[in-house]
PDB file of N, CA and C in Angstrom:
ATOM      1  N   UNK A   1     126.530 178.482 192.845  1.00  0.00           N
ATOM      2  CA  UNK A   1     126.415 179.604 191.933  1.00  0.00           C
ATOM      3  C   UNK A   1     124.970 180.094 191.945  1.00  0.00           C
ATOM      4  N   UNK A   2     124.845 181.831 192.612  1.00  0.00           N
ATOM      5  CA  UNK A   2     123.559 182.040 192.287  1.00  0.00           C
ATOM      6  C   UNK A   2     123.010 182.963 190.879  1.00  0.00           C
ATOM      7  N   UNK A   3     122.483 182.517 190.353  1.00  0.00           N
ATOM      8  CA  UNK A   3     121.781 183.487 189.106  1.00  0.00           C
ATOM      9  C   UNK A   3     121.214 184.529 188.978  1.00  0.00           C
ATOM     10  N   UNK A   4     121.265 185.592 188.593  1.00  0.00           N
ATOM     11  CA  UNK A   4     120.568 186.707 188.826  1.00  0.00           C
ATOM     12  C   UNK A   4     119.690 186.665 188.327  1.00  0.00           C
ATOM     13  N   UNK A   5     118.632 187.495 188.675  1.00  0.00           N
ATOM     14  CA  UNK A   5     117.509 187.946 188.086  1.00  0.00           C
ATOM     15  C   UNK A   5     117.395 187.709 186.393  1.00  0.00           C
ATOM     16  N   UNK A   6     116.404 187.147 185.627  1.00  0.00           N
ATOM     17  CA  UNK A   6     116.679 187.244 183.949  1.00  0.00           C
ATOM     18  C   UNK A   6     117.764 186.584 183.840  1.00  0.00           C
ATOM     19  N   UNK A   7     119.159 185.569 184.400  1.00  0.00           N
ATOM     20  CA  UNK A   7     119.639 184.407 183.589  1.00  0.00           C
ATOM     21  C   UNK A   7     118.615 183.534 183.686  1.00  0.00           C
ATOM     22  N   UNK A   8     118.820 182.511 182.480  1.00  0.00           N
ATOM     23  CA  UNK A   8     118.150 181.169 182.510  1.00  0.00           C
ATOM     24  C   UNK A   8     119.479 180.458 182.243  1.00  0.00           C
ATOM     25  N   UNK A   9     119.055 178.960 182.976  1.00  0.00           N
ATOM     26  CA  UNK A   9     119.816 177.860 183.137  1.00  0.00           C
ATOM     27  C   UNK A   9     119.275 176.957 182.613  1.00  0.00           C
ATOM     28  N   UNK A  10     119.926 175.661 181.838  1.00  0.00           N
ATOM     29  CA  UNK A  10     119.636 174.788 180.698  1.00  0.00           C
ATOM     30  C   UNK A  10     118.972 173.506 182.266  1.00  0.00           C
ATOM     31  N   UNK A  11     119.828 173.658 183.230  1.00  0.00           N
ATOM     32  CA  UNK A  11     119.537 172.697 184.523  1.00  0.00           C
ATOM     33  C   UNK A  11     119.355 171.097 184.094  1.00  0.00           C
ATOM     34  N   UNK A  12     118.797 170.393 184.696  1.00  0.00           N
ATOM     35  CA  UNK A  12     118.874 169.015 184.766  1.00  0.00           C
ATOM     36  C   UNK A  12     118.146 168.474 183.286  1.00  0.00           C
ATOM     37  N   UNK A  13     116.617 169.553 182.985  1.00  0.00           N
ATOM     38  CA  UNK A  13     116.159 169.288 181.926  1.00  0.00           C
ATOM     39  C   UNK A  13     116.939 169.112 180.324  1.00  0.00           C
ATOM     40  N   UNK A  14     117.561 170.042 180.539  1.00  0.00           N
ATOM     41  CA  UNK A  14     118.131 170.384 179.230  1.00  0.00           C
ATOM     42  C   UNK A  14     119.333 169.476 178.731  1.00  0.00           C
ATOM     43  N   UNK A  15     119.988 168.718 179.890  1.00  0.00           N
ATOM     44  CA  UNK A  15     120.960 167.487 180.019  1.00  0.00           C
ATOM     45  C   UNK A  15     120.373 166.547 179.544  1.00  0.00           C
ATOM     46  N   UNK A  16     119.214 166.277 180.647  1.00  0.00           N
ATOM     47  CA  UNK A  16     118.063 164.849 180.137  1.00  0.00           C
ATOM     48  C   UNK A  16     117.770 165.062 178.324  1.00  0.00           C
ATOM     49  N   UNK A  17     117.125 165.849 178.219  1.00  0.00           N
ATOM     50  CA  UNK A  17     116.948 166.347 176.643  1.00  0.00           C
ATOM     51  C   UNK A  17     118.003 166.144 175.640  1.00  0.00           C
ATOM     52  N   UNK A  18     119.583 166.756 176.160  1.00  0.00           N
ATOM     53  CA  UNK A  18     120.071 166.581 174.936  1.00  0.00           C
ATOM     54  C   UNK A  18     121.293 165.178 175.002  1.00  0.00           C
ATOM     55  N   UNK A  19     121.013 164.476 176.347  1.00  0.00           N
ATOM     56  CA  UNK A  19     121.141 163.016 176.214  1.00  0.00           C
ATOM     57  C   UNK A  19     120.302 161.854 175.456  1.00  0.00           C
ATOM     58  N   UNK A  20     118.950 162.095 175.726  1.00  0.00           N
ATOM     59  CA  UNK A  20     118.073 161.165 175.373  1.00  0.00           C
ATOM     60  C   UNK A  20     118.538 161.432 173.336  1.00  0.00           C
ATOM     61  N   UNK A  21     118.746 162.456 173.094  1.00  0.00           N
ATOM     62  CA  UNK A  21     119.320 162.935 171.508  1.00  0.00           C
ATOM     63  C   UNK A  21     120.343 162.152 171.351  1.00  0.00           C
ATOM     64  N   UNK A  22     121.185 161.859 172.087  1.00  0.00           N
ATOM     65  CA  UNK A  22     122.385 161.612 172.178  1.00  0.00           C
ATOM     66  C   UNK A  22     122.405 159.838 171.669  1.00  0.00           C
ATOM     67  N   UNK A  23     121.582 159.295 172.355  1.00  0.00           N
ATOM     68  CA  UNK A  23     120.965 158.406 172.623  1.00  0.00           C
ATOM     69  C   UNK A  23     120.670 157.523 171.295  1.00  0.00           C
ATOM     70  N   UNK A  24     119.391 158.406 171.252  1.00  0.00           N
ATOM     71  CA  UNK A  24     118.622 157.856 169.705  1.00  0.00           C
ATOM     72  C   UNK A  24     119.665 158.392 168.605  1.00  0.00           C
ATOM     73  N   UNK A  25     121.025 159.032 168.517  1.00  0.00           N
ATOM     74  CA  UNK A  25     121.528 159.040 167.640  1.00  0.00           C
ATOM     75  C   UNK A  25     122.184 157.990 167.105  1.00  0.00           C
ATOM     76  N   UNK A  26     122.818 157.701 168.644  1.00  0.00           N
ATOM     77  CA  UNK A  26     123.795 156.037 168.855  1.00  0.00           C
ATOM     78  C   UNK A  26     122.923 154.847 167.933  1.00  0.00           C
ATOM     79  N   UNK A  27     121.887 154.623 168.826  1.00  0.00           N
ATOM     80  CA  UNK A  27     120.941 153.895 168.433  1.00  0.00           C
ATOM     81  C   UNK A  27     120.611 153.349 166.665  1.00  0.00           C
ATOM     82  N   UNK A  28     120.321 155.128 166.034  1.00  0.00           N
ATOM     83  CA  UNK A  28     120.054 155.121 164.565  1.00  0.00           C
ATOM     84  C   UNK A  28     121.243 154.423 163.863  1.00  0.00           C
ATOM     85  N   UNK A  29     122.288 155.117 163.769  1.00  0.00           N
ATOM     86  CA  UNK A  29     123.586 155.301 163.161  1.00  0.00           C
ATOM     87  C   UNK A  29     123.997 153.373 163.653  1.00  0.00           C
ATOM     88  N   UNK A  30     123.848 152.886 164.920  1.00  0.00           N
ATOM     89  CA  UNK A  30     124.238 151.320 164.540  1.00  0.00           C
ATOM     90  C   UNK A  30     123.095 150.866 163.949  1.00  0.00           C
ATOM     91  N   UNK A  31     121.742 150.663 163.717  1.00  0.00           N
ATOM     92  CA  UNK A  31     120.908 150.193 163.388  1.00  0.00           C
ATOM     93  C   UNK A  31     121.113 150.306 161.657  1.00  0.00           C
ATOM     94  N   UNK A  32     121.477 151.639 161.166  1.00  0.00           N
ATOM     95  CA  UNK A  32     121.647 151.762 159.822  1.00  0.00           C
ATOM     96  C   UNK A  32     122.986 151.338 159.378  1.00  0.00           C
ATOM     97  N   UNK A  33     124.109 151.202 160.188  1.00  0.00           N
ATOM     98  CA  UNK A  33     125.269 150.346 160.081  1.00  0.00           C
ATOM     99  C   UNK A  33     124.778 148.746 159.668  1.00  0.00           C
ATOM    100  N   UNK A  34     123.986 148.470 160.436  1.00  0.00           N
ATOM    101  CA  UNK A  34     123.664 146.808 160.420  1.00  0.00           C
ATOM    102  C   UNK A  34     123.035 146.448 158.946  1.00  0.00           C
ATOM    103  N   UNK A  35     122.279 147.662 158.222  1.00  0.00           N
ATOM    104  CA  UNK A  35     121.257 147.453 157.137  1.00  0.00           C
ATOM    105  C   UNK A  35     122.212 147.658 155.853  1.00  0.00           C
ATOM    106  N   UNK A  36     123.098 148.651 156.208  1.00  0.00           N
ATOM    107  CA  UNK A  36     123.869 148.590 155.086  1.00  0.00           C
ATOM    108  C   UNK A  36     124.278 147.255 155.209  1.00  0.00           C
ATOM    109  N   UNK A  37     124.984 147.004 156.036  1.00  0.00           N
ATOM    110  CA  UNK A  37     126.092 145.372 155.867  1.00  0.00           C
ATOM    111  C   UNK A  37     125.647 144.265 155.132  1.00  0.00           C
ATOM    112  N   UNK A  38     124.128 144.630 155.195  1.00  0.00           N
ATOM    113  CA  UNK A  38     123.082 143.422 154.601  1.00  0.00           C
ATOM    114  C   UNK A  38     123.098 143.575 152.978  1.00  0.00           C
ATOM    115  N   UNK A  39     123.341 144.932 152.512  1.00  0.00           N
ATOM    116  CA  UNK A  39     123.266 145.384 150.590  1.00  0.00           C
ATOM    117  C   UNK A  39     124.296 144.139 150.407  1.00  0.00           C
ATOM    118  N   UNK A  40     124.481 144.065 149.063  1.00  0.00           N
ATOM    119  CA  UNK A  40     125.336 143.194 148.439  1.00  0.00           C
ATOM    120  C   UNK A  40     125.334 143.686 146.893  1.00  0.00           C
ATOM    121  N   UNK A  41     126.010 144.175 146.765  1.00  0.00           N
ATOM    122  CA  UNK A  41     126.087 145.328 145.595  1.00  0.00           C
ATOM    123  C   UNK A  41     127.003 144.340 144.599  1.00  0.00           C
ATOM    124  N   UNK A  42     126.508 143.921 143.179  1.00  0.00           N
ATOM    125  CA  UNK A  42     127.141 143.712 142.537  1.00  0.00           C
ATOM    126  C   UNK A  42     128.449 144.118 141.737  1.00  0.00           C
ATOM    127  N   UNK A  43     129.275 143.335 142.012  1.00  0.00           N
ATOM    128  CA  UNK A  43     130.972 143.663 141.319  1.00  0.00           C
ATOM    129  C   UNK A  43     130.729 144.070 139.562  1.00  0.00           C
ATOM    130  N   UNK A  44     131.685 144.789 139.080  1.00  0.00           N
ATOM    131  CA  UNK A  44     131.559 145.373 137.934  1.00  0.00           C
ATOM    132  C   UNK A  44     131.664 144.385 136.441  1.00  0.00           C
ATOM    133  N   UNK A  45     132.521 143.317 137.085  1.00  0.00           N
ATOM    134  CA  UNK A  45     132.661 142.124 136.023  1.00  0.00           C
ATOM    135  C   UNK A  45     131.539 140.866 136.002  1.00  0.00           C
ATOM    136  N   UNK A  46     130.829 141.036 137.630  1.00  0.00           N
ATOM    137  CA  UNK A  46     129.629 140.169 137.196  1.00  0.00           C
ATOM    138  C   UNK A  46     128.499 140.603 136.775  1.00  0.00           C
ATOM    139  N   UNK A  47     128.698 141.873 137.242  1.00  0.00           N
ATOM    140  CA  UNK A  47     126.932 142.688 136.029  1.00  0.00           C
ATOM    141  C   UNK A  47     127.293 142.999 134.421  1.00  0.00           C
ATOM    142  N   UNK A  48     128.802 143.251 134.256  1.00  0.00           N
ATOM    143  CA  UNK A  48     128.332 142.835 133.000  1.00  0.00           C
ATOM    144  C   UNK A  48     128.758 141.327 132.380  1.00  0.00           C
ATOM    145  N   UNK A  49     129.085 140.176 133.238  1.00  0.00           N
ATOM    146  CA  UNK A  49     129.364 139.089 132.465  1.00  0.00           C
ATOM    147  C   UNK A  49     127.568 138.987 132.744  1.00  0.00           C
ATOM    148  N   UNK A  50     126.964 139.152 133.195  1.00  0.00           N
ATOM    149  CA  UNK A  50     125.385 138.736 133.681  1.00  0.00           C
ATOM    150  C   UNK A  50     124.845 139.658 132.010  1.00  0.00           C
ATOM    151  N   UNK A  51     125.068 140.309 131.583  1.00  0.00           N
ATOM    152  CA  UNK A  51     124.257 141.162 130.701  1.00  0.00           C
ATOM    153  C   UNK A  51     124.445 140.735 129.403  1.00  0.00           C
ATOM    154  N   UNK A  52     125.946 140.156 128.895  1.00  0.00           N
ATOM    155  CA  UNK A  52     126.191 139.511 128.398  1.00  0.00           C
ATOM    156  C   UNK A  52     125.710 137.961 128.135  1.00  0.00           C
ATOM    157  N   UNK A  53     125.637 137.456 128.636  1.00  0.00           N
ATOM    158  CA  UNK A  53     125.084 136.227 128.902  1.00  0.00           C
ATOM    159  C   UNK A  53     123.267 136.108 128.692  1.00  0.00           C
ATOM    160  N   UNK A  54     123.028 137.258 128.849  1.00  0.00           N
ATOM    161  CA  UNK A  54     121.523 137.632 128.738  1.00  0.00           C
ATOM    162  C   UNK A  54     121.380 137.907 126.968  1.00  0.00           C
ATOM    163  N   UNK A  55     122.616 138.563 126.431  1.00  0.00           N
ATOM    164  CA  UNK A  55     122.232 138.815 125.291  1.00  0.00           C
ATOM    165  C   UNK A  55     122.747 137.651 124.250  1.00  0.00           C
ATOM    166  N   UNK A  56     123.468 136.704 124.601  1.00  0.00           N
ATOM    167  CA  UNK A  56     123.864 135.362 123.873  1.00  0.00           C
ATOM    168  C   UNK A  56     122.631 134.913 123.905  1.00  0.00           C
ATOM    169  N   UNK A  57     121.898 135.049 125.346  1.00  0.00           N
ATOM    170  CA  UNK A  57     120.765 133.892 125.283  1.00  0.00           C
ATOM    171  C   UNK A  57     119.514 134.440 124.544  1.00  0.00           C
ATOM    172  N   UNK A  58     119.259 135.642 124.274  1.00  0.00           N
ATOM    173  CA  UNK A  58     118.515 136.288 123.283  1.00  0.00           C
ATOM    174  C   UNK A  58     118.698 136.251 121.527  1.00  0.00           C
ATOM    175  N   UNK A  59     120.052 135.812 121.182  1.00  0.00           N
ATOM    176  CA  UNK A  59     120.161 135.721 119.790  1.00  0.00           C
ATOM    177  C   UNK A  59     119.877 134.339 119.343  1.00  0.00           C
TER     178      UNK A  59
END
């Protein structure tokens, strides 16, 4: 395929470019998969049996 005059073509660069994106997206998205897995978010009956227990031991 030849191009005329005034097209531009994205060519090999623009592949490399929006792979290497491609890339570091993969990358982010498991890395922040792994960090969530690590939270440990307290259940609703042990924060408040925990708050409770805080205020027995205060009276």
């Amino acid at each position: 395929m030849v191009l005329a005059a005034g097209e531009v073509s994205p060519g090999l660069l623009g592949f490399v470019v929006v792979a290497l994106i491609g890339l570091a997206l993969y990358i982010l998205i498991k890395s922040m998969n792994k960090q969530i897995s690590k939270i440990q978010v307290p259940r609703e009956g042990e924060a408040e049996g925990e708050t409770r227990d805080d205020e027995k031991a205060k009276k």
